[in-house]
N, C-alpha and C. Protein backbone atom coordinates (compact mmCIF):
# COMPACT_ATOMS: atom_id res chain seq x y z
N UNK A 1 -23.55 -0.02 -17.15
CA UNK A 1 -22.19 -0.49 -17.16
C UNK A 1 -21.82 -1.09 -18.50
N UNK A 2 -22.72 -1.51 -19.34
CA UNK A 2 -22.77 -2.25 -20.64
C UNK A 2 -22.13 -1.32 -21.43
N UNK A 3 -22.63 -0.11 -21.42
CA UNK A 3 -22.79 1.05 -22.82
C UNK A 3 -21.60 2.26 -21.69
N UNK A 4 -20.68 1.41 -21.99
CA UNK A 4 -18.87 2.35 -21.84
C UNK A 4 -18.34 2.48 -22.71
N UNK A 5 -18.54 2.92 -23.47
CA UNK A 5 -17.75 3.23 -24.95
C UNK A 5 -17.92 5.44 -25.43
N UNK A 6 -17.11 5.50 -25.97
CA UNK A 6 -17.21 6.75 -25.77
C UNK A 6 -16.84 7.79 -25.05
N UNK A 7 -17.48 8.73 -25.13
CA UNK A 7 -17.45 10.13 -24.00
C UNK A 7 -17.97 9.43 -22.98
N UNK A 8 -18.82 8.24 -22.62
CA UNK A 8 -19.51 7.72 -21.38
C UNK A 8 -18.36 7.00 -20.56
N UNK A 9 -17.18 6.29 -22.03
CA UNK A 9 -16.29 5.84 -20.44
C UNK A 9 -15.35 7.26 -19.81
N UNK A 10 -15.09 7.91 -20.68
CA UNK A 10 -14.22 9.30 -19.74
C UNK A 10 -14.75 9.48 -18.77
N UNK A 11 -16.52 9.79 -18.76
CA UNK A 11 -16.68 10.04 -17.74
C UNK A 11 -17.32 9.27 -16.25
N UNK A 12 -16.82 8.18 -16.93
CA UNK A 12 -16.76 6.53 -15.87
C UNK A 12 -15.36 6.18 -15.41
N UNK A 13 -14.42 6.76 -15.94
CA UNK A 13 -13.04 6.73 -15.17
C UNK A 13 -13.29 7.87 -14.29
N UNK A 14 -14.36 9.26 -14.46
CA UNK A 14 -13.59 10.23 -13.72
C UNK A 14 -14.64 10.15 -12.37
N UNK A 15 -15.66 9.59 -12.63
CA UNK A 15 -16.30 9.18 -11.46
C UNK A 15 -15.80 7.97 -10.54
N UNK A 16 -14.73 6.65 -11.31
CA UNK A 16 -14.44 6.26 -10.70
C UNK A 16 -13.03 6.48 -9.96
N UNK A 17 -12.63 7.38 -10.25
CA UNK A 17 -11.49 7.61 -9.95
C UNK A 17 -11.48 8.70 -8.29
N UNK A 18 -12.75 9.24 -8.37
CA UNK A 18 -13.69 10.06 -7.55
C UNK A 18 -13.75 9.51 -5.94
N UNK A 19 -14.57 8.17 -6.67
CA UNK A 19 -14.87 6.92 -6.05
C UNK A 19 -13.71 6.41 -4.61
N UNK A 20 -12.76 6.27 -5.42
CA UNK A 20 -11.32 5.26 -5.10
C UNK A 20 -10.61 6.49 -4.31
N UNK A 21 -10.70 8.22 -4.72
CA UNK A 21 -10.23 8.89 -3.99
C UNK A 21 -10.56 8.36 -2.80
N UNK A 22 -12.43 8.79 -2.45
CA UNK A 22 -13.02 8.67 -1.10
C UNK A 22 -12.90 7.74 -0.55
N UNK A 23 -12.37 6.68 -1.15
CA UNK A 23 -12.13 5.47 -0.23
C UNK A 23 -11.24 5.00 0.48
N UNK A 24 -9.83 5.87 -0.24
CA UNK A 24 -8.73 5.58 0.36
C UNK A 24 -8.08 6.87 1.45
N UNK A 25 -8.83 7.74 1.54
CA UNK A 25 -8.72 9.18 1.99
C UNK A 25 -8.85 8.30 3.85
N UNK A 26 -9.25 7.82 4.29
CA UNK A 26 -8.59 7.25 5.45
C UNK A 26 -7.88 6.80 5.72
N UNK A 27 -7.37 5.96 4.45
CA UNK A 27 -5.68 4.93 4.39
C UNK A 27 -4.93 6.25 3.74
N UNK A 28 -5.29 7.51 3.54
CA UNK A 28 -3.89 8.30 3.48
C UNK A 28 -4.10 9.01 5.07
N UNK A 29 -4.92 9.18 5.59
CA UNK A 29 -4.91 9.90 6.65
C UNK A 29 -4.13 9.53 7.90
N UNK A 30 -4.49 8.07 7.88
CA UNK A 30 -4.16 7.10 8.63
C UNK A 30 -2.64 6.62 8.67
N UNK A 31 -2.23 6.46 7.31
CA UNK A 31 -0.84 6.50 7.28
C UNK A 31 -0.09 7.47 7.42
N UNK A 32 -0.61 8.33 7.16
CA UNK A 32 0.31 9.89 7.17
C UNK A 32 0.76 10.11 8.66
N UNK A 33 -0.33 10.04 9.84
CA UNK A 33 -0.02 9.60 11.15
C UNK A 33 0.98 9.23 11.52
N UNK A 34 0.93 8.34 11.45
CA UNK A 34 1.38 6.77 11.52
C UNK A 34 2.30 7.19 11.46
N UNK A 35 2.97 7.47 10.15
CA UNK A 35 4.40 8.27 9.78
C UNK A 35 4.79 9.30 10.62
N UNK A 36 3.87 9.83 11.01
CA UNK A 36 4.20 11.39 11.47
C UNK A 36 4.89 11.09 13.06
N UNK A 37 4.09 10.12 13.83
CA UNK A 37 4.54 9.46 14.98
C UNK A 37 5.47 8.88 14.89
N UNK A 38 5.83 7.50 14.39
CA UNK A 38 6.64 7.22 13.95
C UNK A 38 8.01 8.09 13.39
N UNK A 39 7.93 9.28 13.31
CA UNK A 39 9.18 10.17 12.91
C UNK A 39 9.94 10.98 14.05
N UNK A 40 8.57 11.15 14.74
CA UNK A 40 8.70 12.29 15.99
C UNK A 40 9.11 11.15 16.95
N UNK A 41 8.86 9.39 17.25
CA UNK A 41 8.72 9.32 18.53
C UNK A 41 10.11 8.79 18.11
N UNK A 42 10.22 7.91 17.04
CA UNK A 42 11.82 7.54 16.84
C UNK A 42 13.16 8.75 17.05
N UNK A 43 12.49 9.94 16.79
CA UNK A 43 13.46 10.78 16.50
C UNK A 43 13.76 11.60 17.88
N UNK A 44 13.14 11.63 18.94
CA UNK A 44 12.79 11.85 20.43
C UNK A 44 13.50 10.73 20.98
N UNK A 45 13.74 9.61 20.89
CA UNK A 45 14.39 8.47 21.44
C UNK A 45 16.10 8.34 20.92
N UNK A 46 16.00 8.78 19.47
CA UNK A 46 17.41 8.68 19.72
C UNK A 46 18.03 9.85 19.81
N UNK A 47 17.25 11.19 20.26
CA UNK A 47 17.77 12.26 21.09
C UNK A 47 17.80 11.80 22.50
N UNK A 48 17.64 11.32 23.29
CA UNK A 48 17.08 11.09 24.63
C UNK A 48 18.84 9.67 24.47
N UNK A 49 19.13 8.70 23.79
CA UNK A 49 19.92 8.70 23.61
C UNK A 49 21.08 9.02 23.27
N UNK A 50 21.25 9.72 22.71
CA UNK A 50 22.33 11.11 22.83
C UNK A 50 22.69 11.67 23.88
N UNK A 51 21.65 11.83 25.12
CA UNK A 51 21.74 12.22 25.92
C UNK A 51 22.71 11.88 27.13
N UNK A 52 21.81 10.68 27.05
CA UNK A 52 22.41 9.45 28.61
C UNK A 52 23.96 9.22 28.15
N UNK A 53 24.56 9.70 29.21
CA UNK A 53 26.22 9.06 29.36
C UNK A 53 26.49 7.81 29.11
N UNK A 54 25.90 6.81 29.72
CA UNK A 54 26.39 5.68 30.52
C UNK A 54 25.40 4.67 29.29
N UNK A 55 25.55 5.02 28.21
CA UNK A 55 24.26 4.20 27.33
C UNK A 55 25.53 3.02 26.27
N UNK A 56 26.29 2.64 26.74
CA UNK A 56 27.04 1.36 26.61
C UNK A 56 27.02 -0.29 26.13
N UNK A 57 25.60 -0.22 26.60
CA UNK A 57 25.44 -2.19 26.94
C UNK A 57 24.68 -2.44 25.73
N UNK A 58 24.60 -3.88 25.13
CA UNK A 58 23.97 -4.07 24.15
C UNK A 58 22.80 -3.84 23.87
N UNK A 59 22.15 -3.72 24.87
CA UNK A 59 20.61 -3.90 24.04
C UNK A 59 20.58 -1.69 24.22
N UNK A 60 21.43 -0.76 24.83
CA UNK A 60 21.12 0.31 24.00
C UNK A 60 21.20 0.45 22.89
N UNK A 61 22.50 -0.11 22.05
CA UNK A 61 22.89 -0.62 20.69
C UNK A 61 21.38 -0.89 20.12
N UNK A 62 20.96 -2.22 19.96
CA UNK A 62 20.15 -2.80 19.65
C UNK A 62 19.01 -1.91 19.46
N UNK A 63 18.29 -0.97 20.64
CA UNK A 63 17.48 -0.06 20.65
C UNK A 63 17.73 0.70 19.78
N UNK A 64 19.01 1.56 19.43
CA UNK A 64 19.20 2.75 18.76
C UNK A 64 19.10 2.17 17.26
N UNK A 65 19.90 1.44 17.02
CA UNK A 65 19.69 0.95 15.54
C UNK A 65 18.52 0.24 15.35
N UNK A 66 17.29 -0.40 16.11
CA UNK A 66 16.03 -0.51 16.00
C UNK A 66 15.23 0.95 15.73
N UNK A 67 15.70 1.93 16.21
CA UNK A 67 15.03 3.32 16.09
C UNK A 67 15.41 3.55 14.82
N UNK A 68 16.67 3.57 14.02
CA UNK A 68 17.16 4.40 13.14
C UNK A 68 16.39 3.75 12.04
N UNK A 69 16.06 2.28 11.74
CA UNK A 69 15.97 1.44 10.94
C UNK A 69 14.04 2.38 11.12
N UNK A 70 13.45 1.78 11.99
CA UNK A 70 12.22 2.43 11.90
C UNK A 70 12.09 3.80 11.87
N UNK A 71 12.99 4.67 12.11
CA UNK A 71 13.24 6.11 11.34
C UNK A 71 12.98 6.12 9.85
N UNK A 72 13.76 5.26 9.30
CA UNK A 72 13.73 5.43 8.35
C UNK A 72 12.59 4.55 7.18
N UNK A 73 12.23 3.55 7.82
CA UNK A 73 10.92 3.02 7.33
C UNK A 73 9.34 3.96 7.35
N UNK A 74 9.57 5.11 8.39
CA UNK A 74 8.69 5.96 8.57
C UNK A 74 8.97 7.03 7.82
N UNK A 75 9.97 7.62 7.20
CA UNK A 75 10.35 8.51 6.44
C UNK A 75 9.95 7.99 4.45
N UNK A 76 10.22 6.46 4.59
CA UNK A 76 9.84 5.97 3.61
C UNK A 76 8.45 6.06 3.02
N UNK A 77 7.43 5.58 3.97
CA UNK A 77 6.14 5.05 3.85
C UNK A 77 4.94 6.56 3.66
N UNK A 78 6.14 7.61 4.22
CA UNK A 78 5.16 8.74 4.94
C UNK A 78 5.09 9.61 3.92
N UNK A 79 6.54 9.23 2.99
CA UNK A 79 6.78 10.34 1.50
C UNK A 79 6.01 9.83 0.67
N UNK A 80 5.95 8.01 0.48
CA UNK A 80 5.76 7.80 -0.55
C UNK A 80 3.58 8.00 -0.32
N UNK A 81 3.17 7.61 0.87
CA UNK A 81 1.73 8.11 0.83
C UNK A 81 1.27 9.68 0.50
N UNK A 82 2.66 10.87 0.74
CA UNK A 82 2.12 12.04 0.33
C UNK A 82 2.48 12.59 -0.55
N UNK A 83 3.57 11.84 -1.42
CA UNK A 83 3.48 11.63 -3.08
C UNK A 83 2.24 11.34 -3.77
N UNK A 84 1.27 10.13 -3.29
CA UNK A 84 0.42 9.39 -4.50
C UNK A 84 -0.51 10.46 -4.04
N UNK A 85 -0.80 11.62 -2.85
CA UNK A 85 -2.20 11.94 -2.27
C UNK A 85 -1.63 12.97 -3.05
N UNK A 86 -0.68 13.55 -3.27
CA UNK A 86 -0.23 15.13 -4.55
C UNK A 86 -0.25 14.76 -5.56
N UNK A 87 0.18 14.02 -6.12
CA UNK A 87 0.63 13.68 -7.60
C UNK A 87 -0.30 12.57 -8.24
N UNK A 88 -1.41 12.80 -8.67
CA UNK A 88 -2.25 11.92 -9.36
C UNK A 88 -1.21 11.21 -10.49
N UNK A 89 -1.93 10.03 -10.85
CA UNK A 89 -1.37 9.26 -11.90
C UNK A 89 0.30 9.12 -11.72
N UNK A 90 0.58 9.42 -10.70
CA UNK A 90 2.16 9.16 -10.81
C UNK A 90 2.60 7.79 -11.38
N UNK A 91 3.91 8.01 -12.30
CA UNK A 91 4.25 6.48 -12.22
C UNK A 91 5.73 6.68 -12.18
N UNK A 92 5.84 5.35 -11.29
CA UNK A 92 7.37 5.50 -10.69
C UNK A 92 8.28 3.99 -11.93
N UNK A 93 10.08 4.65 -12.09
CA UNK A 93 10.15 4.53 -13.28
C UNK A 93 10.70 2.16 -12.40
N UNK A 94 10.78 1.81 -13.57
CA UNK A 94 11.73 0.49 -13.10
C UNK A 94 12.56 0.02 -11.79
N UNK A 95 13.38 1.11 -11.82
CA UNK A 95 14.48 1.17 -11.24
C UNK A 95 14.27 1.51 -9.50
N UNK A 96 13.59 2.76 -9.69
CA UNK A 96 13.13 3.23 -8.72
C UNK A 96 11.81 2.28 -8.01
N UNK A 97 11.23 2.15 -8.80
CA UNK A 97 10.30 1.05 -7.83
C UNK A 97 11.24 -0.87 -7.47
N UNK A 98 12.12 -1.00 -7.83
CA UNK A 98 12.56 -1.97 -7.14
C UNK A 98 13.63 -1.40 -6.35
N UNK A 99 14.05 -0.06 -5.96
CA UNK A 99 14.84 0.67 -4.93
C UNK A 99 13.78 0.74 -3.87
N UNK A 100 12.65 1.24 -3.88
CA UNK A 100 11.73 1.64 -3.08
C UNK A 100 11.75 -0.09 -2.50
N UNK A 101 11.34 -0.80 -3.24
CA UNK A 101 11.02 -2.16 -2.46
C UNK A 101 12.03 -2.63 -1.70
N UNK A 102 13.29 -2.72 -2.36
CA UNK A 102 14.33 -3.34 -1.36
C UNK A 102 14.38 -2.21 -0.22
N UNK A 103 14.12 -0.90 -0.24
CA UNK A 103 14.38 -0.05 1.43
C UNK A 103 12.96 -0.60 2.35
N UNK A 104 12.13 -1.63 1.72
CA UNK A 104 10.66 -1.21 2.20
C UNK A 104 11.05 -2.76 3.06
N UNK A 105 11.86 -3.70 2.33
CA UNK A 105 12.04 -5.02 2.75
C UNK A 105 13.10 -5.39 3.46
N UNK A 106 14.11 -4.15 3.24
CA UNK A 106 15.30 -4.13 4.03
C UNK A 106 14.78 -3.57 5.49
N UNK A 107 14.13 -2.62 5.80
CA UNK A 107 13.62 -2.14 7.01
C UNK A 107 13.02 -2.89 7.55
N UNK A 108 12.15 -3.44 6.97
CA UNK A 108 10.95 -4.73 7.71
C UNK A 108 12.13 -5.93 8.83
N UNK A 109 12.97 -6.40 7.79
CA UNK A 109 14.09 -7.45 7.90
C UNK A 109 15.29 -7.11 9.17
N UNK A 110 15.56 -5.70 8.84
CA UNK A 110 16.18 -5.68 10.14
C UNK A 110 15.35 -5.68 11.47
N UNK A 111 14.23 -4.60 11.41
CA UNK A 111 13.57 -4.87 12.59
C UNK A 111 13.09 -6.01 13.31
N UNK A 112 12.82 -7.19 12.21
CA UNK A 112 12.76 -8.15 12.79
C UNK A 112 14.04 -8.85 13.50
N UNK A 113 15.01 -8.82 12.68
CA UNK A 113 16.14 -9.50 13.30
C UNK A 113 16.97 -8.55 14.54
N UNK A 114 16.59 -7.33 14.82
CA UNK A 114 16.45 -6.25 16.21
C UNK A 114 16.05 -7.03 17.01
N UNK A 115 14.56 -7.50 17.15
CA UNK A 115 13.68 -7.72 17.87
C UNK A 115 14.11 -9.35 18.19
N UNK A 116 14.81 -10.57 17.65
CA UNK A 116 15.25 -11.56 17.99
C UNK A 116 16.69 -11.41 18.56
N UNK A 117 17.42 -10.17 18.02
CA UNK A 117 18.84 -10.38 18.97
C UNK A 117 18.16 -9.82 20.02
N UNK A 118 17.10 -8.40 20.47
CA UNK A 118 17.15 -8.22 21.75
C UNK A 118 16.60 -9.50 22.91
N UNK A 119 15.70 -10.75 22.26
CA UNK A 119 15.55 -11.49 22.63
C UNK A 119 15.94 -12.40 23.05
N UNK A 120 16.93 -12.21 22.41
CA UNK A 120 18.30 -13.84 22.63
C UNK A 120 19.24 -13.01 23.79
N UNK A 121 19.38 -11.49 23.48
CA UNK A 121 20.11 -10.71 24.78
C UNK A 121 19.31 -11.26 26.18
N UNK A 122 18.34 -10.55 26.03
CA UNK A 122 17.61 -10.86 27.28
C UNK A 122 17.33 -11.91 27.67
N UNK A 123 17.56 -13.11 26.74
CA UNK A 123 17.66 -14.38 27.50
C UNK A 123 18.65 -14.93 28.00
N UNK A 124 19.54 -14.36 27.66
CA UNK A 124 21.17 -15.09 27.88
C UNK A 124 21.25 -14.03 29.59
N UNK A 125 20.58 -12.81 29.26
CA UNK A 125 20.70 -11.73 30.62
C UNK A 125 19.67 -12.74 31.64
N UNK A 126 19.20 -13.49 31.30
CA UNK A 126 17.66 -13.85 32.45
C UNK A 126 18.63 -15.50 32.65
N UNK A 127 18.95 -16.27 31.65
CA UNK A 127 19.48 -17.64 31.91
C UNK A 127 20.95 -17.65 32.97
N UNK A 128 21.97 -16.68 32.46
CA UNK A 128 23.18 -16.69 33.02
C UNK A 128 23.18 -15.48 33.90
N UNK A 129 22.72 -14.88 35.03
CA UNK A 129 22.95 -14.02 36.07
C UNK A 129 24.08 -13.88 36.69
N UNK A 130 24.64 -12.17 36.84
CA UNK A 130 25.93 -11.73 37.01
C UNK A 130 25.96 -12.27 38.43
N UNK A 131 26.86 -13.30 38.67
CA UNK A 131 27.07 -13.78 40.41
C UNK A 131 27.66 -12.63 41.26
């Protein structure tokens, strides 16, 4: 590890680079999934919504734009893991990597605040019962 200088470090980046493939080749596999579910089951739900007539009351609301938001956090996460697994050495420019972050923090943010209005729905539905 001392004696990297030279033709010895080229070929100490290309072994380590080798290295870091095999290691992360489950965190692309794994995410790619992830995404892939995430695309199909969001995208099956708000067909299945489309569907139902009578889909009116708030928390369908709440559901559908909880789907669309994680639609699209799965469309995000799923390109950008099978970008870095094609495109070695990519580098993404300024601009674009603080676009990527605000869609990555904007998605996170709504889903959370989804998941507290459907909560505050369903409590106000469980505290005040239709007489």
């Amino acid at each position: 590890m001392s004696n990297i200088t030279g033709g010895n470090f080229s070929q100490y980046l290309a072994n380590s680079e080798k290295l870091l493939f095999k290691r992360f080749t489950a965190y692309y596999v794994i995410v790619i999934i992830e995404a892939s579910i995430g695309i199909a089951g969001n995208g099956l739900f708000l067909l299945s919504l489309v569907k139902i007539k009578n889909a009116n009351s708030n928390m369908y609301v709440l559901m559908s734009s909880l789907a669309v938001a994680d639609f699209i956090s799965s469309i995000r996460f799923g390109t950008e893991v099978i970008r870095d697994l094609l495109i070695k050495n990519y580098q993404v420019q300024y601009e674009l990597c603080r676009y990527q972050f605000l869609i990555s923090v904007a998605c996170l943010n709504v889903n959370a605040l989804h998941l507290v209005l459907m909560s505050v729905d369903r409590y106000i539905s469980v505290a005040t019962p239709v007489r």
